[in-house]
C-alpha atoms as a PDB file:
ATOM      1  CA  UNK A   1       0.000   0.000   0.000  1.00  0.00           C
ATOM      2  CA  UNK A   2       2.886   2.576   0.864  1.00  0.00           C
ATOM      3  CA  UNK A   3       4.229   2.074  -2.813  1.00  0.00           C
ATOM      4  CA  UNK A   4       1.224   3.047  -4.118  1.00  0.00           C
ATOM      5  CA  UNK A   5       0.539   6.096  -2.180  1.00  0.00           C
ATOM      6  CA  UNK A   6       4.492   7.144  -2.342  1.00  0.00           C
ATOM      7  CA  UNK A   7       3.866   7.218  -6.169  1.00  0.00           C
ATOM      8  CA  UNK A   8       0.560   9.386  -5.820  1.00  0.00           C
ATOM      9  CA  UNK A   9       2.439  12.143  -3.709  1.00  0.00           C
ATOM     10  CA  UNK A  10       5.195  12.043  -6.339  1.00  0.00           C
ATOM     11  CA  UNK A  11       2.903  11.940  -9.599  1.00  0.00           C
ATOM     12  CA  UNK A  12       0.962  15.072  -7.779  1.00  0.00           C
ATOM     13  CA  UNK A  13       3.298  16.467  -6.149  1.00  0.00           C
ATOM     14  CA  UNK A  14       1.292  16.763  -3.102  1.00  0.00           C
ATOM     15  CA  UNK A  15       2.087  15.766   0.622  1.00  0.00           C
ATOM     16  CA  UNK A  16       0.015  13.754   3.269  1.00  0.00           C
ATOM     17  CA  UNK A  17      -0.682  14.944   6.625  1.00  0.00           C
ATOM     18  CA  UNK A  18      -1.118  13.040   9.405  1.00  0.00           C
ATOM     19  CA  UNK A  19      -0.210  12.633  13.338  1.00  0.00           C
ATOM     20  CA  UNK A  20       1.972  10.942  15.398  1.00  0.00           C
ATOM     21  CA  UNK A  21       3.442  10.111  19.120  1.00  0.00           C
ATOM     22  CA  UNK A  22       6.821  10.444  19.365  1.00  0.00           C
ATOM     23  CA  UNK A  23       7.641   9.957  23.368  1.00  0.00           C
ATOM     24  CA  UNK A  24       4.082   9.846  24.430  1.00  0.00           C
ATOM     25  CA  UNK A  25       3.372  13.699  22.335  1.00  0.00           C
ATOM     26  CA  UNK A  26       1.265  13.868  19.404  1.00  0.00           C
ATOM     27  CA  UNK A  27       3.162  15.980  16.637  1.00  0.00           C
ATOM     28  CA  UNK A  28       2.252  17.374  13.368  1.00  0.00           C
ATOM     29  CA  UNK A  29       3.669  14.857  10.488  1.00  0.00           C
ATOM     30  CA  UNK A  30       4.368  15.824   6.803  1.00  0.00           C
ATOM     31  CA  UNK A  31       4.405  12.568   4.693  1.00  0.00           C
ATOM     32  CA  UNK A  32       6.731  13.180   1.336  1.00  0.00           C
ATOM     33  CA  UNK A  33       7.870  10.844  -1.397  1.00  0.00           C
ATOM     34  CA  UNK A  34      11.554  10.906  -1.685  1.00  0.00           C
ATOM     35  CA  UNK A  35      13.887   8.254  -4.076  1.00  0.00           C
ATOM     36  CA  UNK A  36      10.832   5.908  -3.795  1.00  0.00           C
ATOM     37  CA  UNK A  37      10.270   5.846  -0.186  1.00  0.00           C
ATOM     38  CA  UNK A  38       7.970   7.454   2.117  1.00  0.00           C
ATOM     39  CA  UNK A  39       9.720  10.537   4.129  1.00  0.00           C
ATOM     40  CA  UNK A  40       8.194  11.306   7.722  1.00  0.00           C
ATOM     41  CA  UNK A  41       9.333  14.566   8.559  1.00  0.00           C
ATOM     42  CA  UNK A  42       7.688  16.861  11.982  1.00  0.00           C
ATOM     43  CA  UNK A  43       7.847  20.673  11.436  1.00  0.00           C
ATOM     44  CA  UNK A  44       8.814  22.712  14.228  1.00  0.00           C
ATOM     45  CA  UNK A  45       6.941  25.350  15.718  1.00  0.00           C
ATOM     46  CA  UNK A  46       7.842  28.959  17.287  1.00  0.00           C
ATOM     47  CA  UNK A  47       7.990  27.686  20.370  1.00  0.00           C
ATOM     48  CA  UNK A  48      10.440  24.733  19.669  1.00  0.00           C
ATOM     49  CA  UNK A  49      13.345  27.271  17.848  1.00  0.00           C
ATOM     50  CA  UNK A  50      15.742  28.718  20.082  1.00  0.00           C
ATOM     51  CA  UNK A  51      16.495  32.747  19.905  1.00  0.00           C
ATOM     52  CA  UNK A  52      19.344  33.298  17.470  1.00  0.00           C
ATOM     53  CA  UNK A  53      20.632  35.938  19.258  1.00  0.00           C
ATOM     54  CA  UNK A  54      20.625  34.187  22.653  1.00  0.00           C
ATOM     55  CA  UNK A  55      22.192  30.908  21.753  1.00  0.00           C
ATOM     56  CA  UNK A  56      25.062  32.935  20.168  1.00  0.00           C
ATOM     57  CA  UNK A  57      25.933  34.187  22.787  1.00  0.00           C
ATOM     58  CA  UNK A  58      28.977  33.341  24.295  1.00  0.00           C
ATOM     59  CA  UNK A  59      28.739  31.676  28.070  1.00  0.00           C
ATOM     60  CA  UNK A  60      30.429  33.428  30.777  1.00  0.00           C
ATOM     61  CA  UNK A  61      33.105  30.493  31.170  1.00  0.00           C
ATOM     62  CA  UNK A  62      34.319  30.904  27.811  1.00  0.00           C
ATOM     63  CA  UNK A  63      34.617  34.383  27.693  1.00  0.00           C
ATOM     64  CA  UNK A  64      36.699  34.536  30.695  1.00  0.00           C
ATOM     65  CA  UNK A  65      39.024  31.776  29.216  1.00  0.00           C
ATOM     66  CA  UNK A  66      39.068  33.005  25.921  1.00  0.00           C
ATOM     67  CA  UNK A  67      40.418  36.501  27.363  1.00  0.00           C
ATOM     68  CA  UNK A  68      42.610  34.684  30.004  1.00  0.00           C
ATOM     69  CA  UNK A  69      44.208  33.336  26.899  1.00  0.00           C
ATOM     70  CA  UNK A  70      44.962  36.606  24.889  1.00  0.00           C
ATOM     71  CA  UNK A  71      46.231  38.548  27.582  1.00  0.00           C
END
């Protein structure tokens, strides 16, 4: 049955939806065709994305070894 439905997405070019439980949470699934196979793939929301600007931010022990170091 997958075989069939792997060559409907590709002929259409559309995606399935569906859900699933991943460590007892229901997530948001994209279904894709890919090389003849059946691609699960889980978006991520807002609320799952980390702040740029925060995580590139260095932490307080490096930049006191890092300026140990060039002094």
């Amino acid at each position: 049955m997958t075989g069939k439905l792997v060559e409907a997405l590709a002929r259409t070019g559309f995606v399935g939806v569906s859900k699933i439980a991943i460590m007892s949470r229901e997530r948001l699934a994209l279904l894709r065709p890919r090389h003849g196979v059946l691609v699960v793939q889980t978006p991520l929301w807002a609320d799952e994305l980390r702040d740029p600007v925060i995580s590139l931010r260095p932490r307080p022990s490096q930049t006191g070894s890092s300026n140990s170091l060039r002094r």
